[in-house]
Protein backbone atom coordinates (compact mmCIF):
# COMPACT_ATOMS: atom_id res chain seq x y z
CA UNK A 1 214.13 109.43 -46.44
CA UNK A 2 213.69 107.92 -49.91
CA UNK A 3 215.70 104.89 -49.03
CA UNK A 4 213.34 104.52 -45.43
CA UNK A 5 210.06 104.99 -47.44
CA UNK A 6 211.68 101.89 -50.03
CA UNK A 7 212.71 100.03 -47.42
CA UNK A 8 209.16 99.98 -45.43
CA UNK A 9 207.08 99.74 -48.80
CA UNK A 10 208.96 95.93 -49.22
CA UNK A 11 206.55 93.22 -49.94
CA UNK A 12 208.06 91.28 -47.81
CA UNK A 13 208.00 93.86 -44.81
CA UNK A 14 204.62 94.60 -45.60
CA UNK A 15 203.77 90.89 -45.54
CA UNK A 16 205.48 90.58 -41.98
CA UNK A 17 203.82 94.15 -40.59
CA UNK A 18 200.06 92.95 -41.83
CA UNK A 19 200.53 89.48 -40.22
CA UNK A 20 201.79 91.22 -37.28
CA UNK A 21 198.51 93.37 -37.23
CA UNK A 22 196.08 90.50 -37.87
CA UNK A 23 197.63 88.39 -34.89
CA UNK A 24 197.60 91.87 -32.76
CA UNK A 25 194.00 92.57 -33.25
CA UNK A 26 193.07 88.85 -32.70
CA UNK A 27 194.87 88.56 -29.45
CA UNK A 28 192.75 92.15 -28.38
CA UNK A 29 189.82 90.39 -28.85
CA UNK A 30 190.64 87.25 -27.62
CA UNK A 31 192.15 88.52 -24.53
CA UNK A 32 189.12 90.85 -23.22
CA UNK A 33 186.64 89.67 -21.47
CA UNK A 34 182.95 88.68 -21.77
CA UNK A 35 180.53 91.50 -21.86
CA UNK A 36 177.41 92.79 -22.66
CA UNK A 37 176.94 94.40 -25.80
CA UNK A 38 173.34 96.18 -25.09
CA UNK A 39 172.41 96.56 -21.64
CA UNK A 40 170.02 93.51 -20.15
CA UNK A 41 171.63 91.71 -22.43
CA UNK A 42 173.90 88.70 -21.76
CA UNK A 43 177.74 88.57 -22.20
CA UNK A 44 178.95 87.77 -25.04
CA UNK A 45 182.67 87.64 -26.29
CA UNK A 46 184.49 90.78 -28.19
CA UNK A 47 184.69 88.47 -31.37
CA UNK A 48 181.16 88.34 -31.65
CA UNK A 49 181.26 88.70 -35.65
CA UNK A 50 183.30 85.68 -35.43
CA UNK A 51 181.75 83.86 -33.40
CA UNK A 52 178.49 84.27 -35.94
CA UNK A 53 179.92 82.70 -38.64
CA UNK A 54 181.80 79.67 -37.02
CA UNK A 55 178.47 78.95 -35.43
CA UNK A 56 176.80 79.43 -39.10
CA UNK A 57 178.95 76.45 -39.87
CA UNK A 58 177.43 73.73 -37.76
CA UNK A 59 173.85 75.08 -37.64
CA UNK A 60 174.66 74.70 -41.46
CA UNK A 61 175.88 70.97 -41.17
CA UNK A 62 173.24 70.24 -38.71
CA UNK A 63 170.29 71.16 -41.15
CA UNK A 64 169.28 74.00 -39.11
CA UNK A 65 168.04 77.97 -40.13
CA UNK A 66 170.75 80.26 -40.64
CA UNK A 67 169.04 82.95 -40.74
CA UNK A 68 167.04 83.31 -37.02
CA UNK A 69 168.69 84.40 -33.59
CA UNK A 70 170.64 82.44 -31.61
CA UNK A 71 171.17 84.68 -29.19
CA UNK A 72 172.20 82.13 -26.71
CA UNK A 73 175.24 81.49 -28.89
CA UNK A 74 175.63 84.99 -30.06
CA UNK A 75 174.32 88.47 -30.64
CA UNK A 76 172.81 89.73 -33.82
CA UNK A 77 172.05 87.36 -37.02
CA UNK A 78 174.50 86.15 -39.45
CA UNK A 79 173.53 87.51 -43.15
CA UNK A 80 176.08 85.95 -45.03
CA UNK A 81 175.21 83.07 -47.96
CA UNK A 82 174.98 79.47 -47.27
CA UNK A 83 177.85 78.72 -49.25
CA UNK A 84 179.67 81.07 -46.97
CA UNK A 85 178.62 78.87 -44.09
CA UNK A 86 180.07 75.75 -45.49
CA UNK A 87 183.66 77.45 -46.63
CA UNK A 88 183.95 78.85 -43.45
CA UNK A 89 184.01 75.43 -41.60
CA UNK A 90 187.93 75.71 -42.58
CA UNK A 91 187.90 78.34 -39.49
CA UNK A 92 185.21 76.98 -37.61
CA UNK A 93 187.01 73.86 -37.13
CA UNK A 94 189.39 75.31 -35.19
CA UNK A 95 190.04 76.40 -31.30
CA UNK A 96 189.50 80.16 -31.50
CA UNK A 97 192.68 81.21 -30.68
CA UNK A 98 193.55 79.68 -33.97
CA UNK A 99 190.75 80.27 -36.06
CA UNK A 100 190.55 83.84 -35.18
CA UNK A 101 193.95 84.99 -36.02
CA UNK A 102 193.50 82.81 -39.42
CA UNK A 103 190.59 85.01 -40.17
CA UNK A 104 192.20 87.75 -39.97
CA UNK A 105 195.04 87.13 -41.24
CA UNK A 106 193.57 85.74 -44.76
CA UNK A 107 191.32 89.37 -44.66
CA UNK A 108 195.31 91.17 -44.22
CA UNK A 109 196.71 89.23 -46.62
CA UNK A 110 194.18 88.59 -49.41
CA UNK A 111 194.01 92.76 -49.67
CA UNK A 112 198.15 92.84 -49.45
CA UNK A 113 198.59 90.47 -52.17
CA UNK A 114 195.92 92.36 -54.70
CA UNK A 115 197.78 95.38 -54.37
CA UNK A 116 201.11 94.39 -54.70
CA UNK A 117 199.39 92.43 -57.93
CA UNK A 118 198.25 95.57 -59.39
CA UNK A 119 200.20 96.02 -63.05
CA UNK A 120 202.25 99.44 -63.62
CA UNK A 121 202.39 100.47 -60.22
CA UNK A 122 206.13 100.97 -58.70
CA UNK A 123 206.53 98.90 -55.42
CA UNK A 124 206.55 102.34 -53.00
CA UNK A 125 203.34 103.49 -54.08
CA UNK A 126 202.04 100.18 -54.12
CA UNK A 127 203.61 99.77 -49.93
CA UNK A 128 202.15 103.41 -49.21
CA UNK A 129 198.58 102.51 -50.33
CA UNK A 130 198.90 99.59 -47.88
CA UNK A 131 200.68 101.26 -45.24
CA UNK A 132 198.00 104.46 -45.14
CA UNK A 133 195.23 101.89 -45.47
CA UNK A 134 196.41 100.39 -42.07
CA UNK A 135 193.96 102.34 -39.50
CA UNK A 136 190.78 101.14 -41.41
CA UNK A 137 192.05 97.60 -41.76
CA UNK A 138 192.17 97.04 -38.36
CA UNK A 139 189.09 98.56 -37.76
CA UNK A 140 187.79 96.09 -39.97
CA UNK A 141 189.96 93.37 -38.39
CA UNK A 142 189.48 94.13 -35.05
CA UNK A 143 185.49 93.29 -35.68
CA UNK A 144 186.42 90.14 -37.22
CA UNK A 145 184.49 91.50 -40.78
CA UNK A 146 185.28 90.67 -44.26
CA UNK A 147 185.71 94.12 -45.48
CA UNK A 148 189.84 93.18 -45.94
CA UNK A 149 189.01 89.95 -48.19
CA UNK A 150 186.24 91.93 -50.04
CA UNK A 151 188.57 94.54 -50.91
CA UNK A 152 191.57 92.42 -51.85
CA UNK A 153 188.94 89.68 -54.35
CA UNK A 154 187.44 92.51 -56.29
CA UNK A 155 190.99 94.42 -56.46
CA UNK A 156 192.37 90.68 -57.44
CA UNK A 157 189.80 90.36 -60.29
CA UNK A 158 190.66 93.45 -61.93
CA UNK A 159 194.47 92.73 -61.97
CA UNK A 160 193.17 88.91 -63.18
CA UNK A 161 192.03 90.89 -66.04
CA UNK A 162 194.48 92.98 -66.80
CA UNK A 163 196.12 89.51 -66.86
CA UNK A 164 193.46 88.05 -69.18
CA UNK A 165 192.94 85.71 -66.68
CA UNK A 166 189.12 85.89 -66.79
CA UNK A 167 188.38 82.31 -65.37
CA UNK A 168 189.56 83.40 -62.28
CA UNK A 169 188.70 87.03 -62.20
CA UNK A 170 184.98 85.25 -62.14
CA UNK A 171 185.72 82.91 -59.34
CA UNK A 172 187.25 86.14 -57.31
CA UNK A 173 184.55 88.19 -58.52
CA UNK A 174 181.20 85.17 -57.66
CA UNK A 175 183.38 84.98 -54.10
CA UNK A 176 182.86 88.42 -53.34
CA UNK A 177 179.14 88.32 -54.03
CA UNK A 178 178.48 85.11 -52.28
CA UNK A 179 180.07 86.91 -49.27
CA UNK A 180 178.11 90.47 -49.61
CA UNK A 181 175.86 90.79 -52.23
CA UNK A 182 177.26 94.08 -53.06
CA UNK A 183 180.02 92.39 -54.84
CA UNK A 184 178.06 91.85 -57.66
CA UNK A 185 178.78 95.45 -58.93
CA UNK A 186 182.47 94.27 -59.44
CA UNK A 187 180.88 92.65 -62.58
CA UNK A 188 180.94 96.05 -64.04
CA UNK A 189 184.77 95.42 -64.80
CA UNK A 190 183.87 93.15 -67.24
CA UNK A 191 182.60 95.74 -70.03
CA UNK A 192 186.16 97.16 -70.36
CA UNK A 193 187.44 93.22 -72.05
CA UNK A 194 186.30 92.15 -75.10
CA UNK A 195 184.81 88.15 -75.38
CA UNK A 196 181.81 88.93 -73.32
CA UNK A 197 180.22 85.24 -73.86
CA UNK A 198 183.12 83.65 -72.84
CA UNK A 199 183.22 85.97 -69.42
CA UNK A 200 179.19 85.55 -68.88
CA UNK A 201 180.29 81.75 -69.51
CA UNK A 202 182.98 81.94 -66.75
CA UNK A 203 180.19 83.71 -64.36
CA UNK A 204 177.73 81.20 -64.74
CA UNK A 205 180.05 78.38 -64.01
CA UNK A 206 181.02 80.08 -60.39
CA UNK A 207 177.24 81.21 -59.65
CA UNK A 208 176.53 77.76 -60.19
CA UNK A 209 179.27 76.18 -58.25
CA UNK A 210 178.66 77.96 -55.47
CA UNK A 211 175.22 78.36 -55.49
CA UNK A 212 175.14 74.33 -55.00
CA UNK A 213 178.14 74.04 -52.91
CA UNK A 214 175.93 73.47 -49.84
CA UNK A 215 174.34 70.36 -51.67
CA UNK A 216 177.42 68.53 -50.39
CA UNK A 217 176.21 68.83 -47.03
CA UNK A 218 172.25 68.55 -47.18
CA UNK A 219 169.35 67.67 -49.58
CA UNK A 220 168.30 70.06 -52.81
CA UNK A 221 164.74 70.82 -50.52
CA UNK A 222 166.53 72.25 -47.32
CA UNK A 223 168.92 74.28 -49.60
CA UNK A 224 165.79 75.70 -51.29
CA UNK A 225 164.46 76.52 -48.13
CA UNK A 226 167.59 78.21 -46.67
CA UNK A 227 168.27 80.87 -49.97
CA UNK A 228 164.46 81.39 -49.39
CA UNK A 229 165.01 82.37 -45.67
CA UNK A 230 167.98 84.24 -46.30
CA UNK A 231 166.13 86.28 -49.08
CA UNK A 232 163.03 86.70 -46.49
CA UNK A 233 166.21 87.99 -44.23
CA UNK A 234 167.51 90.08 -46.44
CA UNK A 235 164.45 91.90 -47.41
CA UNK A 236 163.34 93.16 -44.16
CA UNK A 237 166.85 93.93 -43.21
CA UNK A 238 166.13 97.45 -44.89
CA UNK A 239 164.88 99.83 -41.90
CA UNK A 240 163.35 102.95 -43.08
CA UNK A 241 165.48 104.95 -40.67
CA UNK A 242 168.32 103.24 -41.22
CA UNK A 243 171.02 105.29 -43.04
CA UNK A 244 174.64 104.63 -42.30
CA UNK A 245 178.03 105.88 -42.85
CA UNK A 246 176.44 106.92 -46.78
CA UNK A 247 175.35 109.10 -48.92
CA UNK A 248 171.59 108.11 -47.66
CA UNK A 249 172.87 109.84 -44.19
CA UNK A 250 174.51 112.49 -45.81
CA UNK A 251 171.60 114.03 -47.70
CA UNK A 252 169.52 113.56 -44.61
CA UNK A 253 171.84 115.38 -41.84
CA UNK A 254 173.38 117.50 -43.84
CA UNK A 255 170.44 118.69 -46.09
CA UNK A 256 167.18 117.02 -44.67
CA UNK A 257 166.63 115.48 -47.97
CA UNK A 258 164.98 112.08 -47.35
CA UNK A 259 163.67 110.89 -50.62
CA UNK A 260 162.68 107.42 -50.77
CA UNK A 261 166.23 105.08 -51.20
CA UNK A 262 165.76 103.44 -53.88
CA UNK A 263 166.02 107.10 -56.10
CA UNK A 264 168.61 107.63 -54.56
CA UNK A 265 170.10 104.34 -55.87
CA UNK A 266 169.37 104.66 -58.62
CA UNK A 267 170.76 107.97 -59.56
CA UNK A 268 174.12 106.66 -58.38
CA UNK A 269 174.57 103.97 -60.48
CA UNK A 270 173.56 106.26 -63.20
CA UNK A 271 176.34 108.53 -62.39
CA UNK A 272 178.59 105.36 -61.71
CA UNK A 273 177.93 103.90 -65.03
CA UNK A 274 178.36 107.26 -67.13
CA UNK A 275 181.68 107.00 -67.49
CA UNK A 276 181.51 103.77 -69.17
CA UNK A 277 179.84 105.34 -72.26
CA UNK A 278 183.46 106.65 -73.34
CA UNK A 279 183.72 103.24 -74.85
CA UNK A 280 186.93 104.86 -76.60
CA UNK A 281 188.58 105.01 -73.21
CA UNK A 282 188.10 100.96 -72.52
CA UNK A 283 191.94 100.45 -74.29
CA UNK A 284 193.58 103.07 -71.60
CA UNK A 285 194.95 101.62 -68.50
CA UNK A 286 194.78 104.53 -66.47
CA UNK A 287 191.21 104.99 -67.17
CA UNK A 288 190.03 101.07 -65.99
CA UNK A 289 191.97 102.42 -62.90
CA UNK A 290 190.31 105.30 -62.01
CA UNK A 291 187.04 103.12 -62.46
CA UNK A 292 188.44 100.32 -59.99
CA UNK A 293 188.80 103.11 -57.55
CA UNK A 294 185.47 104.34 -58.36
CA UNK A 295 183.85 101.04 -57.79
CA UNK A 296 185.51 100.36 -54.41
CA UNK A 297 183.84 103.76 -53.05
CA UNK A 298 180.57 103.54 -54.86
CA UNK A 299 179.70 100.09 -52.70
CA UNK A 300 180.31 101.64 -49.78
CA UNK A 301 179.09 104.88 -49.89
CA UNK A 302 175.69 104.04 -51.52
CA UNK A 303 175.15 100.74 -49.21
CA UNK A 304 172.60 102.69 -46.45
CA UNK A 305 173.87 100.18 -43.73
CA UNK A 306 177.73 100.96 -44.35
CA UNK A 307 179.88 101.04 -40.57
CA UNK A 308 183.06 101.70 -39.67
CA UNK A 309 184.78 98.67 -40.19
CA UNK A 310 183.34 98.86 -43.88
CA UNK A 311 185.48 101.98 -45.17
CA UNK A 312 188.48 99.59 -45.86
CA UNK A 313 187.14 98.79 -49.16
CA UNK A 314 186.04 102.80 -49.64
CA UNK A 315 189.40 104.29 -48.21
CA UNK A 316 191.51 101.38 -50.95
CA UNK A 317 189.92 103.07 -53.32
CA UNK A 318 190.64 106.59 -52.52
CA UNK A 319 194.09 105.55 -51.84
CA UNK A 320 194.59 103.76 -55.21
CA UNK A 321 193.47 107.43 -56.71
CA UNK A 322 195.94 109.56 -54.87
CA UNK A 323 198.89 107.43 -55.22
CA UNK A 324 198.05 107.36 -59.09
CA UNK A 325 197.34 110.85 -60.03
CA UNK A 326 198.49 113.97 -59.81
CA UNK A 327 199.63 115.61 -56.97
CA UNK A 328 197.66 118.71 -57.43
CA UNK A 329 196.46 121.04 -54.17
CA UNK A 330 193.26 119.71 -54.66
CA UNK A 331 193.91 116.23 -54.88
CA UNK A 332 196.12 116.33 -51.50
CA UNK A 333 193.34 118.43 -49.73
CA UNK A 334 191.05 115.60 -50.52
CA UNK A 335 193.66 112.92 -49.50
CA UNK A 336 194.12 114.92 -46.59
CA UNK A 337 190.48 115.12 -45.39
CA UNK A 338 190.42 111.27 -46.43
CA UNK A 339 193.11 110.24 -43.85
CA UNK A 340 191.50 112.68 -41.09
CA UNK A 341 187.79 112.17 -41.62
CA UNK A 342 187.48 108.71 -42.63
CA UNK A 343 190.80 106.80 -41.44
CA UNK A 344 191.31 108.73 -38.24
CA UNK A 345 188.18 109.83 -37.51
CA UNK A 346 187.37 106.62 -35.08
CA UNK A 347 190.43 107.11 -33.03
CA UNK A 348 191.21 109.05 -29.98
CA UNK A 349 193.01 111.94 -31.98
CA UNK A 350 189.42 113.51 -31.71
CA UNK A 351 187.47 113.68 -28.58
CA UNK A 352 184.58 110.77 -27.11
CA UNK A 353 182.21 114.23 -27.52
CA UNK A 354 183.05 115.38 -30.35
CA UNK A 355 183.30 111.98 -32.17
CA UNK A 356 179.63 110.98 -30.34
CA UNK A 357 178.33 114.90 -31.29
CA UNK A 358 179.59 115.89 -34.28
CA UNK A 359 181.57 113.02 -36.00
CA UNK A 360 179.00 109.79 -36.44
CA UNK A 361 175.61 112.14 -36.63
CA UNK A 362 177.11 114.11 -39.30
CA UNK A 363 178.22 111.30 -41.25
CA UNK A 364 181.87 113.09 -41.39
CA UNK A 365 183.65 109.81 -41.92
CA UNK A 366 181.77 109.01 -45.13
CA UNK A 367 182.11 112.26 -46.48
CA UNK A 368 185.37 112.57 -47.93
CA UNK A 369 185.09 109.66 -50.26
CA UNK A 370 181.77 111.06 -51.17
CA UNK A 371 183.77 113.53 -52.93
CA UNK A 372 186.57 111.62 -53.85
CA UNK A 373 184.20 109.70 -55.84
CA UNK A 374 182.65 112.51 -57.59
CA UNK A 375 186.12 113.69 -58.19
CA UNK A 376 186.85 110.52 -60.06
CA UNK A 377 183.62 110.74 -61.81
CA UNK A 378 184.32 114.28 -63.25
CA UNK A 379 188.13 113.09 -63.81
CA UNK A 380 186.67 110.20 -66.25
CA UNK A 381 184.50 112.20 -68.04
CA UNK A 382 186.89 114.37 -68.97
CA UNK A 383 189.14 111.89 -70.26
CA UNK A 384 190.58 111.82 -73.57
CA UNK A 385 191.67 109.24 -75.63
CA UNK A 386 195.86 109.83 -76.00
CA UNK A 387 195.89 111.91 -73.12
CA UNK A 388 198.89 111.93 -70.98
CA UNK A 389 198.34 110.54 -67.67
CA UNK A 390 199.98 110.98 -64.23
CA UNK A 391 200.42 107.52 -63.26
CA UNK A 392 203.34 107.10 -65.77
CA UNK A 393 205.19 110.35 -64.20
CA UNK A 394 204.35 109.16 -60.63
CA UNK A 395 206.01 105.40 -61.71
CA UNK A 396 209.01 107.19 -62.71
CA UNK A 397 209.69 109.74 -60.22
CA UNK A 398 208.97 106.59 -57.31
CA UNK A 399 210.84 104.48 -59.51
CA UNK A 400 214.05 106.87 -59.47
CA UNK A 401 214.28 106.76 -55.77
């Protein structure tokens, strides 16, 4: 058994088995055919997501809005940045069939390559956190999203860190927020190094390069106009009803507690940050850890229109917890209800019904890491500085097999 689990936690079999997955879940999509995806509507194809931001690309080039329907091109609106649009011409360029499995295979292999990256970890627990993480990446993959590369650029700027690498922990870093603005809270990472000018240096280069990067393609008055229509977009993308796989639908069906968002917010990145006033702890490796895990769930669990295919970057960061710490009964029952809730939840293990009834209203799948988090919250604050950690008995015990 020990020899199987070293043999399937390779990099290079990893490598192979994610590539494998990203050209399986791009054939799926390519392969089925047009159809409607609300009724009256007309057919589109099952890589709509894709098909959004290739398109994005030439109404980019072509000087047109990004940021209004198209629907005879596709449904729903693309809500990415403008310098998003422009990058992604590398794909757009491309026949589908190519382009497709590209995309997904630079969102398998971006979040592959930060793990295997991460410092102190053995290569098996490295290989399982992959390997577990598989369901939800293929979620993810399977709607064309950028969950996989949002996952693997934060992950990457933390181990660019560890690295003292911090020119290119920024670039990874501005990537991820020029992609989904929620990226931004990777920045957080940056109060456990010391030079803080230099860093804020190295983040205003990036927000400037890319902020501009779409000057290469039209005039400074057109740009102005787009990041104003995008903001305009962005701001009344925030339904009062809407809720999501969060802690926003949580409180509501589990408790009927509906304060107003924001509060809500709020209050989480208070808890989120309280950790980082045991400035003692910055030095310990095990403690920026646990905080990279926290960080991974936090965006996802207090981001009100979190889906499905959006728990990759949540469930990496439970699995980077287990796979470090402790494995105490209550750290496997939460691992436990992890993998069924959240990874499995979407599958056919559990019934259409009882998915439709009991799983999505109930906001079951989001659940688990809501208490994973707090768990690494509450592990954090109790940190001491000197304390022996897990992570280097884990590392060992791996290591010996």
């Amino acid at each position: 058994m020990h020899k199987f689990i070293k043999w399937i936690t390779r990099f290079r079999f990893i490598v192979v088995l994610f590539l494998v997955l990203a050209v399986g879940a791009s054939i799926q999509a390519l392969l089925l055919p047009l159809a409607p995806i609300k009724e009256g509507l007309q057919d589109y194809t099952a890589y709509n997501n894709y098909i959004i931001f290739k398109q994005s690309f030439y109404h980019l080039i072509n000087g047109m809005d990004l940021y209004i329907p198209y629907p005879v091109e596709h449904w729903d609106l693309f809500k990415y940045s403008p310098s998003f649009s422009l990058i992604f011409g590398f794909f757009a360029v491309l026949p589908d069939t190519i382009g497709l499995v590209f995309w997904n295979a630079l969102n398998a292999l971006i979040l592959v390559l930060a793990i295997y990256y991460l410092p102190k970890l053995t290569i098996q627990q490295k290989g399982l956190i992959l390997l577990v993480c598989i369901p939800e990446l293929m979620t993810s993959m399977q709607n064309e999203q950028s969950n996989g590369l949002m996952a693997g650029l934060i992950i990457l700027a933390f181990c660019l860190c560890e690295r003292n690498n911090f020119f290119m922990a920024a670039f990874c870093l501005m990537i991820s927020v020029y992609i989904k603005l929620f990226g931004v809270v990777g920045f957080s990472l940056f109060l456990f190094y010391p030079q803080k000018l230099r860093l804020g240096l190295y983040t205003l280069f990036w927000g400037l390069i890319f902020l501009l990067l779409p000057l290469s393609v039209m005039n400074p008055v057109r740009l102005i106009n787009l990041y104003e229509s995008w903001l305009h977009l962005l701001a009344s993308d925030q339904p009062p009803t809407a809720y999501g796989y969060s802690v926003f639908g949580w409180l509501k069906m589990w408790f009927h507690f509906q304060p107003d968002r924001i509060w809500i917010l709020i209050t989480g990145a208070l808890i989120f940050l309280l950790p980082f006033t045991k400035i003692k702890m910055y030095r310990d490796f095990n403690f920026r850890l646990l905080a990279l895990s926290s960080l991974l769930i936090w965006i996802v669990i207090f981001n009100h229109m979190a889906e499905s295919p959006t728990f990759i970057i949540a469930m990496t960061g439970v699995l980077i917890w287990f796979f470090t710490r402790k494995p105490t009964i209550v750290n496997i029952s939460l691992f436990a209800l992890a993998l069924i809730l959240t990874s499995l939840s979407a599958t056919d293990i559990f019934p259409h019904d009882f998915r439709k009834q009991i799983i999505k209203p109930y906001v079951l799948k989001a659940f688990p890491c809501i208490v994973v988090w707090i768990k690494i919250v509450i592990d954090m604050m109790l940190a001491k500085k000197g304390m022996k950690w897990p992570l280097s008995e884990r590392t060992s015990q791996l290591s010996a097999t």
